[in-house]
Structure formats: structure tokens, C-alpha cells
Protein backbone atom coordinates (compact mmCIF):
# COMPACT_ATOMS: atom_id res chain seq x y z
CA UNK A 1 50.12 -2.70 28.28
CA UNK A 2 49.66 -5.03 31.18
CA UNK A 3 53.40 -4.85 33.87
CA UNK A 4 54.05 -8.53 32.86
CA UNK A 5 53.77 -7.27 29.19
CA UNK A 6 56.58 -4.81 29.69
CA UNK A 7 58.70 -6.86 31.50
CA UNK A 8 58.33 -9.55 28.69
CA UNK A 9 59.00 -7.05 25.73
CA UNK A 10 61.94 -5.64 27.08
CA UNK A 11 63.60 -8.41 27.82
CA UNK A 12 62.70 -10.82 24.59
CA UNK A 13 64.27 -7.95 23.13
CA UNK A 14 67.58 -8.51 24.49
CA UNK A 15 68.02 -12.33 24.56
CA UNK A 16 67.51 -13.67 21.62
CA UNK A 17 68.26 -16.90 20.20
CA UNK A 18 71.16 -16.56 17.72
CA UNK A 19 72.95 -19.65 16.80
CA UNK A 20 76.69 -18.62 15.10
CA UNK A 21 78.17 -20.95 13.37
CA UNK A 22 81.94 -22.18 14.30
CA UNK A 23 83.85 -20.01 12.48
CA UNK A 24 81.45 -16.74 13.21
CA UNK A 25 81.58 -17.90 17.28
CA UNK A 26 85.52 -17.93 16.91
CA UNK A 27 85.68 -14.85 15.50
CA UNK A 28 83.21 -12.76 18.11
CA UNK A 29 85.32 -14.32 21.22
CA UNK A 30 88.45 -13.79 19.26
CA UNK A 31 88.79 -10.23 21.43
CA UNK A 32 88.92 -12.78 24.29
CA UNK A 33 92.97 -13.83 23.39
CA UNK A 34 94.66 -10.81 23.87
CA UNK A 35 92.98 -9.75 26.56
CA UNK A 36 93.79 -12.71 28.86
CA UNK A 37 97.04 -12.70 27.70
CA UNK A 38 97.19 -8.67 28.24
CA UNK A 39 96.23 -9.59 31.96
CA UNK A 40 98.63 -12.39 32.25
CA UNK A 41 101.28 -9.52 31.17
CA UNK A 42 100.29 -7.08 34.22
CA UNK A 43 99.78 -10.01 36.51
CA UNK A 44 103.32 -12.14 35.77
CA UNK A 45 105.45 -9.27 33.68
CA UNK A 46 104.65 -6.05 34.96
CA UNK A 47 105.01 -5.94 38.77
CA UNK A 48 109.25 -7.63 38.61
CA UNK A 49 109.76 -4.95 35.68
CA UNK A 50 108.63 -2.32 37.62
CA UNK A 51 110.11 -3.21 40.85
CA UNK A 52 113.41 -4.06 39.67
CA UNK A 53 114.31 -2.78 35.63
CA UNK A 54 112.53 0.79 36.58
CA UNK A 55 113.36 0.78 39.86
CA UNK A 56 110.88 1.21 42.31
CA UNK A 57 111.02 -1.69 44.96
CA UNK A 58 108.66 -4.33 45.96
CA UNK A 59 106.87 -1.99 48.30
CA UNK A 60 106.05 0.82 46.02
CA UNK A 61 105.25 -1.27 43.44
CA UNK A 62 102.92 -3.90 45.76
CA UNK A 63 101.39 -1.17 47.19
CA UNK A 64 100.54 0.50 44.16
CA UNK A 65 99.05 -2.83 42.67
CA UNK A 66 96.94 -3.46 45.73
CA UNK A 67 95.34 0.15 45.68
CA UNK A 68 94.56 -0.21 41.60
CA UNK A 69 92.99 -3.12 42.56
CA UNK A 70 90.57 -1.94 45.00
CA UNK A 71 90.13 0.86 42.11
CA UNK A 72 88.75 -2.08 39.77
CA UNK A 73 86.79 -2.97 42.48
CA UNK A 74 84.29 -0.13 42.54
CA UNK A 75 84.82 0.30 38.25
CA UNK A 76 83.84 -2.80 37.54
CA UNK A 77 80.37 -2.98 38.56
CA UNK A 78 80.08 1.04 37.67
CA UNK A 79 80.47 0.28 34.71
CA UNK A 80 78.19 -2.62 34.84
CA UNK A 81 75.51 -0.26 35.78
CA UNK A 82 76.74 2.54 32.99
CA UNK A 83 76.47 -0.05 30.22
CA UNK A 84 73.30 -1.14 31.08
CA UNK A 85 71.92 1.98 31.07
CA UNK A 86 73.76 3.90 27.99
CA UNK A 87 71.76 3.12 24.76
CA UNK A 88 72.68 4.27 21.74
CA UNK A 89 72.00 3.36 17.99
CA UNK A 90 74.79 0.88 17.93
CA UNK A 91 73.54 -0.66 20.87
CA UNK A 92 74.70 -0.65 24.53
CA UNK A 93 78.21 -2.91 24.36
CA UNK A 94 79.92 -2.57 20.94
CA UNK A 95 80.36 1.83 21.60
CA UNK A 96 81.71 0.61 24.65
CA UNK A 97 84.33 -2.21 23.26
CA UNK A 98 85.17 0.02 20.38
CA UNK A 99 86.17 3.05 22.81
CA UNK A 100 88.19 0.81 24.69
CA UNK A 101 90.86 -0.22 21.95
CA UNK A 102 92.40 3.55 21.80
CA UNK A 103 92.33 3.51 25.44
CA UNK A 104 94.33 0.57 25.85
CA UNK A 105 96.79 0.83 23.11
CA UNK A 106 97.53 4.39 24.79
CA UNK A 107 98.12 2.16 28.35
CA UNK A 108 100.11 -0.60 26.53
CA UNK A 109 102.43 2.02 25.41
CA UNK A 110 102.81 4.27 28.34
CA UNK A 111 103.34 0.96 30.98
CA UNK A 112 105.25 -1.29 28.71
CA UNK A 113 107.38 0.81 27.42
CA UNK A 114 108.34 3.93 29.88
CA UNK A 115 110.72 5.87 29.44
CA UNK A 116 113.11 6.77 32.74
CA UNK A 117 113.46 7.84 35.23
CA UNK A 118 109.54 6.38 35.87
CA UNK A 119 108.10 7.82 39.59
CA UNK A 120 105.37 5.86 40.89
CA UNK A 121 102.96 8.24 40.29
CA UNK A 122 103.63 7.61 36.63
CA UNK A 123 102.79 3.86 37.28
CA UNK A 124 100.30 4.50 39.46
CA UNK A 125 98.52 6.47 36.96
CA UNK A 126 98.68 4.61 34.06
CA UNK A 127 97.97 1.48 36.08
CA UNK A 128 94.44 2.94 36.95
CA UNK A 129 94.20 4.27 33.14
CA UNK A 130 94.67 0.74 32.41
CA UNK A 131 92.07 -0.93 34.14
CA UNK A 132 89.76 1.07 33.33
CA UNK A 133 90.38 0.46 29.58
CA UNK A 134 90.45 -3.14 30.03
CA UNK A 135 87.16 -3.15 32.03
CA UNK A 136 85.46 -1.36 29.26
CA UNK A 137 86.53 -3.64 26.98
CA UNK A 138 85.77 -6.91 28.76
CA UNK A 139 82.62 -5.93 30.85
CA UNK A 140 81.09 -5.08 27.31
CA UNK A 141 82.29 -7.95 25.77
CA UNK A 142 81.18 -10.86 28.21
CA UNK A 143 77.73 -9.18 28.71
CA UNK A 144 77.35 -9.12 25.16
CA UNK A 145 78.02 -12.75 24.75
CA UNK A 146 75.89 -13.76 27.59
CA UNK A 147 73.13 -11.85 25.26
CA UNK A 148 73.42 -13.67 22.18
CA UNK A 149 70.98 -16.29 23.32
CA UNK A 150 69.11 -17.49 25.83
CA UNK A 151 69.25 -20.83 25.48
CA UNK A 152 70.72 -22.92 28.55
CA UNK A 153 73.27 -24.83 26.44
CA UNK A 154 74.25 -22.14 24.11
CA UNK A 155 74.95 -20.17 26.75
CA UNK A 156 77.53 -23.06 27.63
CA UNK A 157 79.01 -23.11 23.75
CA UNK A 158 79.21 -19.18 24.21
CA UNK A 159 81.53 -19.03 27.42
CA UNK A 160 83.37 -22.24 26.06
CA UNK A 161 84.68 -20.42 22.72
CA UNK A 162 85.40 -17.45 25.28
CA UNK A 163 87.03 -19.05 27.46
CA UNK A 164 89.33 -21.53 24.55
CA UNK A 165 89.90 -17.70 23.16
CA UNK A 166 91.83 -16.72 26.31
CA UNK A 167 93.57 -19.88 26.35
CA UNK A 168 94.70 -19.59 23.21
CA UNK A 169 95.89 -16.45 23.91
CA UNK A 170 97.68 -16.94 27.32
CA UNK A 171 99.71 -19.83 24.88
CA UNK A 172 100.69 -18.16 22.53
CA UNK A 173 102.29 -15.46 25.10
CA UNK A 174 104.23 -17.57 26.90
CA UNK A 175 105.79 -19.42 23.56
CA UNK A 176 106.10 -15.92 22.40
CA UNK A 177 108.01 -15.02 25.78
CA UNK A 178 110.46 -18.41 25.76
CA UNK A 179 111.34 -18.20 22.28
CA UNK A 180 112.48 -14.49 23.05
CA UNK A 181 113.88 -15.00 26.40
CA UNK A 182 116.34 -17.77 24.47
CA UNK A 183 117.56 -14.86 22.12
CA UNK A 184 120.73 -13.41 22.49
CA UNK A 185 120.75 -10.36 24.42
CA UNK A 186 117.12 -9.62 24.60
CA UNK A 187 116.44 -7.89 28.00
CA UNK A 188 113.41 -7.74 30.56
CA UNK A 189 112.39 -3.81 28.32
CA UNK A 190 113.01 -6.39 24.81
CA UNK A 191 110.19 -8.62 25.88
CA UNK A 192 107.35 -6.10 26.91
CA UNK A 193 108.49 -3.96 23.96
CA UNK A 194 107.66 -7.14 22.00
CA UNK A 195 104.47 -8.35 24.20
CA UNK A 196 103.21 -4.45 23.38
CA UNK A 197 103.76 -4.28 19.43
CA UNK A 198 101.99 -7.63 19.47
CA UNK A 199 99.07 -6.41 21.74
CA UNK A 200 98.53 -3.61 19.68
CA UNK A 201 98.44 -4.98 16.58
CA UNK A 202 96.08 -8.06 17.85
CA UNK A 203 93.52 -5.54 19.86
CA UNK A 204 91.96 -3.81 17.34
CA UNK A 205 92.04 -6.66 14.60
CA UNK A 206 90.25 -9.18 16.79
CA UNK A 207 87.38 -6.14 18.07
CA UNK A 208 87.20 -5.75 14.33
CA UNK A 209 86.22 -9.53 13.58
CA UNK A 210 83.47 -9.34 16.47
CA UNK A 211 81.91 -6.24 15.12
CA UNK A 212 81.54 -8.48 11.88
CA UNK A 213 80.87 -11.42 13.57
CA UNK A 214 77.57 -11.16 15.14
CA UNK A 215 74.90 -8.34 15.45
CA UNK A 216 74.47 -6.67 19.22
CA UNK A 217 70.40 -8.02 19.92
CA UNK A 218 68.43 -4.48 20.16
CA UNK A 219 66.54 -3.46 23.12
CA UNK A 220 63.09 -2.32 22.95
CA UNK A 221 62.41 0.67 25.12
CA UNK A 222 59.04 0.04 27.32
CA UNK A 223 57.17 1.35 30.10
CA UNK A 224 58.51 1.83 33.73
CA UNK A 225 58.69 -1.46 35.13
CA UNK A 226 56.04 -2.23 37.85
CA UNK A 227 59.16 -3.19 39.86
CA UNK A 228 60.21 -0.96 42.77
CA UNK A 229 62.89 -0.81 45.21
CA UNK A 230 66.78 0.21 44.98
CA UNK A 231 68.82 -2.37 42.60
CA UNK A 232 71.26 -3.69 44.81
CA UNK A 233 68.86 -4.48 47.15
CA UNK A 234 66.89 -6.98 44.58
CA UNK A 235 70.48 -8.34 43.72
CA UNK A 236 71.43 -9.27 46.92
CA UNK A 237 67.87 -10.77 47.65
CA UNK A 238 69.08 -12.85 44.85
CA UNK A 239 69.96 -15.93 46.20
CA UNK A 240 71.20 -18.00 43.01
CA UNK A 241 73.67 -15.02 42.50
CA UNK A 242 74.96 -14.96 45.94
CA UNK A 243 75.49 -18.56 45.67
CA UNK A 244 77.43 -17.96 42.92
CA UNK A 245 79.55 -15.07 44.02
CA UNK A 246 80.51 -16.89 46.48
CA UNK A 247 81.41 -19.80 44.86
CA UNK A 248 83.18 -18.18 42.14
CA UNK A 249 85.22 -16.08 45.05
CA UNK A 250 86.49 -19.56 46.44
CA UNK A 251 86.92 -20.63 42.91
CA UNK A 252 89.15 -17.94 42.26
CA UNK A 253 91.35 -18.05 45.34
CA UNK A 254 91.59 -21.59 45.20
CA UNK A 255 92.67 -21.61 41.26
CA UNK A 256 94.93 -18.26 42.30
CA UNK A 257 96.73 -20.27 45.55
CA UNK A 258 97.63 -22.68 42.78
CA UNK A 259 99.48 -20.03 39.92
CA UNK A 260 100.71 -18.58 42.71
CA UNK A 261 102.77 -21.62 44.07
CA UNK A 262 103.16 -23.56 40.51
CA UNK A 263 106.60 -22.07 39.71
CA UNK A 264 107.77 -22.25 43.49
CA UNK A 265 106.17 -25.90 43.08
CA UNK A 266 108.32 -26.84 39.91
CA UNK A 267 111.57 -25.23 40.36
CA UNK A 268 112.05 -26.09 44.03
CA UNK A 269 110.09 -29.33 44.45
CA UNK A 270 110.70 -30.66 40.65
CA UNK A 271 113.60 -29.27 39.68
CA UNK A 272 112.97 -28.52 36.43
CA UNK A 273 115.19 -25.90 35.92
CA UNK A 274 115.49 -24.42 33.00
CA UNK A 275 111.98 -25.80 31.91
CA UNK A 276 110.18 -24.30 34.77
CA UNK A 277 108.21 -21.15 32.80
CA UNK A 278 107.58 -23.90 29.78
CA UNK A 279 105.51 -26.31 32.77
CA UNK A 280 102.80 -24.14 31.99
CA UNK A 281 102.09 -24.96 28.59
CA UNK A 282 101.54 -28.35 28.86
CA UNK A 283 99.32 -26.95 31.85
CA UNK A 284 97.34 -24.57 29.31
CA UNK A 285 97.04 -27.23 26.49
CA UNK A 286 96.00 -29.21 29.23
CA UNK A 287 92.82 -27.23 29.65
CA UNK A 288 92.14 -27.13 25.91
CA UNK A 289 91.86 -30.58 25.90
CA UNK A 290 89.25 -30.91 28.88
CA UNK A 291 86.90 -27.99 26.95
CA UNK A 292 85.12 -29.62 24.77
CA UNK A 293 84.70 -33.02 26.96
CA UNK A 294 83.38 -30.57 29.84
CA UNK A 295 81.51 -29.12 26.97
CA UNK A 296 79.46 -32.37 25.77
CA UNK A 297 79.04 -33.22 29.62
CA UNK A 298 77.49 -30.33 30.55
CA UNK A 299 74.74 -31.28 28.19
CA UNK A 300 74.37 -33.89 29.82
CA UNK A 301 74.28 -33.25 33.64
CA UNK A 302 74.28 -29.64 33.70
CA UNK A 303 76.52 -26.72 34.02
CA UNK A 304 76.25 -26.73 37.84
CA UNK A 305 77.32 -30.22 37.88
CA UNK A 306 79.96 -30.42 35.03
CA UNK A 307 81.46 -27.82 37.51
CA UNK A 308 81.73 -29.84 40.39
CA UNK A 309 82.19 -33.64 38.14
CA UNK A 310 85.75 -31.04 36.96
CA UNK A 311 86.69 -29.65 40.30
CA UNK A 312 86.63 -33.66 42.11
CA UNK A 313 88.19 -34.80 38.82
CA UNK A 314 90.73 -32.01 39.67
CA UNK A 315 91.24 -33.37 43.85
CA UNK A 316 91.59 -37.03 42.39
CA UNK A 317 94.22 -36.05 39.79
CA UNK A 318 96.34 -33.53 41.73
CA UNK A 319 97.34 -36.37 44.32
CA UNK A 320 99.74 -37.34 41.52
CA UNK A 321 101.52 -34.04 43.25
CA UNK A 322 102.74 -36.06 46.16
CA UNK A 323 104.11 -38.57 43.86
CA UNK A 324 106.12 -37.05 41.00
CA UNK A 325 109.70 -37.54 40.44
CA UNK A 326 112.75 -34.75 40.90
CA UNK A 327 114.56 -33.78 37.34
CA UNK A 328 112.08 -35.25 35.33
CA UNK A 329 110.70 -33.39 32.74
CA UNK A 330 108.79 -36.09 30.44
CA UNK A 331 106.82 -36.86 33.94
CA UNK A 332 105.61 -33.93 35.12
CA UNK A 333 104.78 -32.66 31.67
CA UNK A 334 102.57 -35.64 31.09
CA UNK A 335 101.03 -35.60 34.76
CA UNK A 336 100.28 -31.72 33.95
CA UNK A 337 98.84 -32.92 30.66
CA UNK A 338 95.74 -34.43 32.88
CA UNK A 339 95.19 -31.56 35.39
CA UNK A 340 93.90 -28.78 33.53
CA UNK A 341 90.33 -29.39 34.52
CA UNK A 342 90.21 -26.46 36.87
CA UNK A 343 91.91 -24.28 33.98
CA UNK A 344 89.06 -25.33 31.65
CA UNK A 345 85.60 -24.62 33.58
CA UNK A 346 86.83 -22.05 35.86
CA UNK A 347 85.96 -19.11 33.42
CA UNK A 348 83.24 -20.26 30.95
CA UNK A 349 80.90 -22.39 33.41
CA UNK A 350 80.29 -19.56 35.99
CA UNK A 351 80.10 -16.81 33.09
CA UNK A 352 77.66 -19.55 31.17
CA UNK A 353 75.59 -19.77 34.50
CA UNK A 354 75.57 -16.21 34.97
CA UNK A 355 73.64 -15.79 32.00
CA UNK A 356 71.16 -17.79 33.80
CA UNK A 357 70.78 -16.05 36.56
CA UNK A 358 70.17 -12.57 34.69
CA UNK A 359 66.96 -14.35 33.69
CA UNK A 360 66.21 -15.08 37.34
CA UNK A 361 66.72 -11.42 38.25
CA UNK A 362 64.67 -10.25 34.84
CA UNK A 363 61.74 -12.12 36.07
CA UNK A 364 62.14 -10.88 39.81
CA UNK A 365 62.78 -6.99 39.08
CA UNK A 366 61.36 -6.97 35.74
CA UNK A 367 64.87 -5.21 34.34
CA UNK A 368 67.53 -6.51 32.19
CA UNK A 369 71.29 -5.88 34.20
CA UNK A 370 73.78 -8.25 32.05
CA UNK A 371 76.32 -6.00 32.26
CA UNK A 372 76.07 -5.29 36.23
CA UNK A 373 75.85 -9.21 37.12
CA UNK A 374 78.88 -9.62 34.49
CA UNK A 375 80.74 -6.86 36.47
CA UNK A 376 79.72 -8.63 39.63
CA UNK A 377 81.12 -11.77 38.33
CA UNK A 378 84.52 -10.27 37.22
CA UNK A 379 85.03 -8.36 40.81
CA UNK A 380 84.61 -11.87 42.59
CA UNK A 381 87.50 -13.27 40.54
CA UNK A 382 89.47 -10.19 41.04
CA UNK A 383 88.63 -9.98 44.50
CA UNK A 384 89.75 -13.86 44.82
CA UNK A 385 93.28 -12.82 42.90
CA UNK A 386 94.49 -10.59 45.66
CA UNK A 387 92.81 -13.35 48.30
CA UNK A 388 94.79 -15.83 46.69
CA UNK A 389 97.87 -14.41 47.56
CA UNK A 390 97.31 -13.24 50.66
CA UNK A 391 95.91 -16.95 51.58
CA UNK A 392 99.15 -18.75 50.02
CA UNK A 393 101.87 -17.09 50.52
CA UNK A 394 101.41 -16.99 54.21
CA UNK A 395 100.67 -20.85 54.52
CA UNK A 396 104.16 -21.44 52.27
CA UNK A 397 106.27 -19.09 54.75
CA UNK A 398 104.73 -20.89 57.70
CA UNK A 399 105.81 -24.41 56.65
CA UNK A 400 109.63 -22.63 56.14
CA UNK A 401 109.70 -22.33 52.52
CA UNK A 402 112.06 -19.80 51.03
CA UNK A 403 111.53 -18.09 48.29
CA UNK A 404 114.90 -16.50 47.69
CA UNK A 405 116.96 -18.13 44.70
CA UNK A 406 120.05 -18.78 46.97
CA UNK A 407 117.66 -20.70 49.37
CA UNK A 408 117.96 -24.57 50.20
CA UNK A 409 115.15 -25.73 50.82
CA UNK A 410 115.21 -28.47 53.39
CA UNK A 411 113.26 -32.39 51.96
CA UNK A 412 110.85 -31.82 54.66
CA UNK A 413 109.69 -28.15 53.75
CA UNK A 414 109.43 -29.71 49.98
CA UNK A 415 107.56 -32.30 50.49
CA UNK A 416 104.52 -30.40 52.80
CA UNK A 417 104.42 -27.85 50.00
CA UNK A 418 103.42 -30.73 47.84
CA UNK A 419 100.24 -31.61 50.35
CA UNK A 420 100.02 -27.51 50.54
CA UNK A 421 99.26 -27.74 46.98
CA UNK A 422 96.86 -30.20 46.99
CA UNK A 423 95.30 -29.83 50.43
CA UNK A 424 94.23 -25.96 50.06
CA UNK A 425 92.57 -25.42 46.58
CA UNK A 426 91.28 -29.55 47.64
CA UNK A 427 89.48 -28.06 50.33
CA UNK A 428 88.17 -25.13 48.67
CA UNK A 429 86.99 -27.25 45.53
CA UNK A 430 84.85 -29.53 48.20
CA UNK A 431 83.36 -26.38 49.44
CA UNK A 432 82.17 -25.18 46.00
CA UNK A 433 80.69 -28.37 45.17
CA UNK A 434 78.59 -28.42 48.25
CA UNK A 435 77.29 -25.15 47.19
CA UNK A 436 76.50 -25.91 43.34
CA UNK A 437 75.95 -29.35 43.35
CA UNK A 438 71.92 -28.65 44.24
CA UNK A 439 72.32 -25.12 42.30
CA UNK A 440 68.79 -24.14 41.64
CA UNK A 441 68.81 -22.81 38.07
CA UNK A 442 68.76 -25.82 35.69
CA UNK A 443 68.14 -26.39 32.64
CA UNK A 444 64.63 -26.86 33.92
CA UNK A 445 64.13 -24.06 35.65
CA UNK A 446 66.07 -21.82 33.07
CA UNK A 447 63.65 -22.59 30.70
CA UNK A 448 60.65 -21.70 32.76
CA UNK A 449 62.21 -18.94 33.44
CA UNK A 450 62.40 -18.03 29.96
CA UNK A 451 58.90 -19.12 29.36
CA UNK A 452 57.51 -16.59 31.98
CA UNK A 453 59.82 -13.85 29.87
CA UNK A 454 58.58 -14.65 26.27
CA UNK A 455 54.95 -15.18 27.00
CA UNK A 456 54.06 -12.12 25.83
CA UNK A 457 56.13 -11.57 22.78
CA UNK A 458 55.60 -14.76 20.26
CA UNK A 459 57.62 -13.98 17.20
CA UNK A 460 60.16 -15.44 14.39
CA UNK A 461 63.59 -16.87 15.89
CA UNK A 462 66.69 -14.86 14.90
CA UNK A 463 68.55 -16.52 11.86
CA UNK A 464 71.81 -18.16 11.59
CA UNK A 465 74.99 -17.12 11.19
């Protein structure tokens, strides 16, 4: 067996070209809903809880969540390598997924609901429990979607189910969250008891329906690739991935610099009120809407493209910032109603082009790392989340913006946090589309890419589903 035969083999083995119908796509990414909305718990929920309810102070409690972040830092991509490596007769991601839904039901418990007096060791703990459940669970998961086929727009439909999935389930949290917090006497403990009966219940039901929903493509044990040299030295003398890193990184922090100043942006500046927290559905639904018209466009232009066409859309649109009315609810849920471009490609597109880029590295190193590059995808974003913070929040306390509930904010310290809000992630978004615009991995190339993979290995197509 020639080298380019066993590079060919091994990988034809793991990309294959399932097509699931509707229904059977829904089901696989239906995992994808409560974990984004278990995120959106420990990002929003967990950290005020915490500090305040249980306790332990801001400090404690921020410097806790920045050192379990630099944890997930080295997991992730650990992991990456683990699952790549770890074959078994089920396959290499669904052991992995299924091991992850004890884990995490265990977590849910033990950080949603504690039991006082709670030290910060306890939280510290189970915080780093936590993430390593959840990157278990979603490592496996995205690099088994990006398997399911290796066709360019697939790949697209794939990450766009995904990514509807999450936003589906980040919804239905936060309607879950303001028809609770309008209860009578429910209390900060009432609503994570609730949020955690409702993750546990939803976990293992929705691994269940991806299990059933499509089969885990095998992988054919071959000879030693030809290939030599240490891995993440042929990674980072990948150039398509470091373009994307990087643009995913900026992605992230400038997405991030935006959550973090929406509800300083709507209470303060818009004084909405009582209707602040519910801004962000028409925000969410927002995003739904854009999917599938990013969706049909990306067929037509690209991935790379459809990125940047949403993130200009995104500059245009967000000028309507500068311009909205005070006390005005009707407004500024309808202006919301057009910005959720950024909120619809900013998951599935670079996941979608990631898949791409495996094949780039499969041809170059003659090895098949979905799960690393997925890893290495994931740690950009989380990477970005701390950035985003630390980028933000700086740039709002130097135009005199104060965050404190008493505070009265002066008209001119309003008005340049609504050009902070446009001008920063603005910037950032007309970075990223310098770098993608010309992104080399087209549909073109992806499918010579492919072509130099399958050569070898001529053979039925995998059915439907």
C-alpha cells in the first residue's frame, strides 16, 4: 500500500457523505440546546449567585472564574487530541458524549444547588468538574458533526441546525427565567433550582435522540502515515487555520464586547426598565430569522463570504444605535429584530469552515484531527470571552460610565457608549473581513481537496437518513 493510499483510506473512512433528513438533522444537534443554554447559565447566572446569595464576593468569585478558564484552556484541545486518538467499537465521539451526561448532571447539582455555608474551594472545584464535563460533551459532539460529510455545503446545513439548536435553547432559558422571575416569591436559589431540574431532564433526552439520529462514520485503521514531524508544528504551519483562529478570536471578543454592554446599553441608554432582560429575545429570534437567509447565501458566495456579507450587514444596521429613542419599547424591539446577523453566523460559519480546513491538514499530514482543530476552535472563542471583557469594560469606565444602580449617568457619557457600541465590535468586524474575504479554502479548493483524499478509495455513497 502506496503512503498516498493510506492517507486516502483512513480518511474516506471518516468523512463520509451522509445526507439526514430535517427531522433526523434536528434531532442529532438537538444536544446543542441545553448546552448553550447550560453555558449561558454559568456565564449570566452563576457568577452574581455566587458572589452575592452564597456569599463569596466579586473577588473570590472573579478570580476563581478567570483561573477555571485558563483550566479550559489547556482541556480543551487535550481532549481534542484524546478523542482523536481513543477508538473504540462505538467509535471515537459518542463513548465520549455519553460519559459526559453523568458528569454534568453530577456538576448541575453540586453548583446550582449548594448547600451552605459554600467555601470557594467548593466552587472552585466543581467549577473545574464542570468544564470538563461540558468539554467532553461538546468537543465530541461538534467534531462529530463536522464528520458527517464532507461536502462543502453540508457542512454549512450541519453547523446551521447546530447553531439554530443553541438558539433555541438560549430562548427558551431566558422565557423560562422571566416567567419565573415574575412569580411571587421565587428567589435567585428558585431559579437555578428550576434552570437545573430542567437541564437534567433535557441532557440526557436530547444525547439520546443523537445516538438514534445518525450513525458515528467508522475509521479504518491503516499504516503509519508517511507523514513526520510533531503535530502542533504541522498545525501551526497551517495557514488557513491560523487565519481562522484568529479571526474567530476577534469574532469572539467583538460579539463578547457587545453581551457584555447590551444590558448596560438598554437599561441606562434606553431605559427600558423593566423590559431590559426580555431585549434579548427579540435579539435571539432575531438571529433565527437571519439563519436560513445566511444559509441559502452561503450557497451562493461562499461560507467565507456569507461571513463577511453578515458582519458589514451587522456595521450598517447597528448605526440605528445612535439613533433610537429613550422609553420606547416597540422601537428598540423592532430595531433589535434586524441585528441579529452577528448572532446567526458567528457559531455555525467558522465551525462549517473548520470542517474544511481538517481536509487541508488531512492532505498535508496525512492524519485525521477533527476533534483537536474543533478544540482549537472552541479555545479561540473562549479565549475571546475573557478578552471581551477585559477589552470593554475598561473602554466603558474610561468614557465615565457607572455601573452602579444608584448611578446617574450624565447625556454625554450615554450617548458615547452608544458610538462605543458600534465603533468597537465595527472595527473588529472590518478586520475579520479583511482576513476572510480572500479565505483560501472554497468551495473549489475544498473539493480538490477532497478529490486528492478519495482517489484511492472509489466506493458506494452512504445512504439517507
Amino acid at each position: 500500500m502506496t503512503p498516498r493510499t493510506t492517507i486516502n483510506v483512513e480518511v474516506k473512512m471518516i468523512n463520509s457523505n451522509l445526507h439526514l433528513s430535517n427531522s433526523r438533522l434536528a434531532a442529532f444537534v438537538s444536544p446543542e440546546a441545553p448546552l448553550a443554554a447550560f453555558l449561558m447559565v454559568v456565564v449570566v447566572f452563576i457568577p452574581p449567585f455566587y458572589a452575592g446569595t452564597m456569599g463569596l464576593g466579586l473577588s473570590v468569585v472573579g478570580l476563581i472564574f478567570g483561573l477555571t478558564k485558563l483550566w479550559d484552556v489547556v482541556t480543551d484541545p487535550a481532549f481534542g487530541l484524546l478523542s482523536d486518538r481513543w477508538q473504540t467499537r462505538w467509535g471515537r465521539r459518542r463513548p465520549w458524549l455519553v460519559a459526559s451526561v453523568p458528569l454534568m448532571i453530577l456538576c448541575t447539582y453540586y453548583v446550582f444547588v449548594p448547600d451552605l455555608p459554600v467555601s470557594g474551594a467548593y466552587f472552585a472545584l466543581w467549577m473545574i468538574v464542570l468544564y470538563i464535563g461540558w468539554t467532553m460533551a461538546s468537543v465530541s459532539h461538534i467534531s462529530w458533526a463536522a464528520e458527517l460529510s464532507s461536502d462543502y455545503h453540508e457542512r454549512s446545513r450541519i453547523s446551521a441546525f447546530k447553531q439554530g439548536a443553541g438558539l433555541v435553547g438560549g430562548i427558551g432559558l431566558m422565557v423560562t427565567v422571566a416567567i419565573a422571575d415574575h412569580s411571587a416569591g421565587f428567589t435567585e436559589s428558585d431559579r437555578l433550582a428550576l434552570i437545573a431540574k430542567a437541564l437534567i431532564v433535557f441532557l440526557p433526552l436530547t444525547v439520546v435522540l443523537a445516538l438514534w439520529a445518525a450513525p458515528e462514520p467508522a475509521i479504518q485503521r491503516s499504516v503509519k502515515s508517511p507523514v513526520s514531524g510533531k503535530p502542533f508544528q504541522v498545525i501551526f504551519s497551517n495557514a488557513p487555520l491560523r487565519r481562522l483562529l484568529v479571526a474567530n478570536l476577534l469574532l469572539g471578543i467583538a460579539t463578547g464586547s457587545i453581551a457584555g454592554m447590551f444590558l448596560f446599553f438598554v437599561s441606562d441608554v434606553l431605559l427600558l426598565g423593566a423590559w431590559s432582560s426580555f431585549a434579548l429575545l427579540p435579539w435571539y429570534c432575531s438571529a433565527l430569522i437571519f439563519l436560513p437567509v445566511f444559509m441559502k447565501l452561503s450557497h451562493k458566495i461562499g461560507k467565507h463570504r456569507t461571513l463577511c456579507v453578515a458582519l458589514l450587514y451587522y456595521l450598517i444596521a447597528s448605526l440605528s444605535f445612535l439613533l433610537l429613542p429613550q422609553n420606547n419599547v416597540v422601537i428598540a424591539s423592532i430595531a433589535l429584530l434586524f441585528l441579529g446577523a452577528n448572532q446567526a453566523v458567528g457559531t455555525y460559519i467558522p465551525a462549517a469552515i473548520m470542517a474544511d480546513v481538517t481536509d487541508y491538514d488531512a492532505v498535508k499530514s496525512g492524519k485525521q484531527r477533527t476533534g483537536l482543530y474543533m478544540s482549537l476552535l472552541q479555545t479561540s472563542s473562549k479565549v475571546a470571552a475573557a478578552l471581551s471583557v477585559g477589552l470593554s469594560y475598561p473602554m466603558l469606565s474610561m468614557i465615565g460610565f457607572d455601573a452602579s444602580p444608584e448611578a446617574n449617568n450624565p447625556v454625554e457619557v450615554l450617548d458615547a457608549m452608544r458610538w462605543l457600541i458600534v465603533l468597537l465590535p465595527g472595527f473588529l468586524y472590518l478586520v475579520i473581513v479583511r482576513i476572510m474575504w480572500n479565505f483560501p479554502l472554497d468551495e473549489a479548493r475544498q473539493v480538490i481537496l477532497r478529490q486528492q483524499l478519495t482517489t484511492f478509495h472509489k466506493g458506494s455513497e452512504e445512504p439517507s437518513y
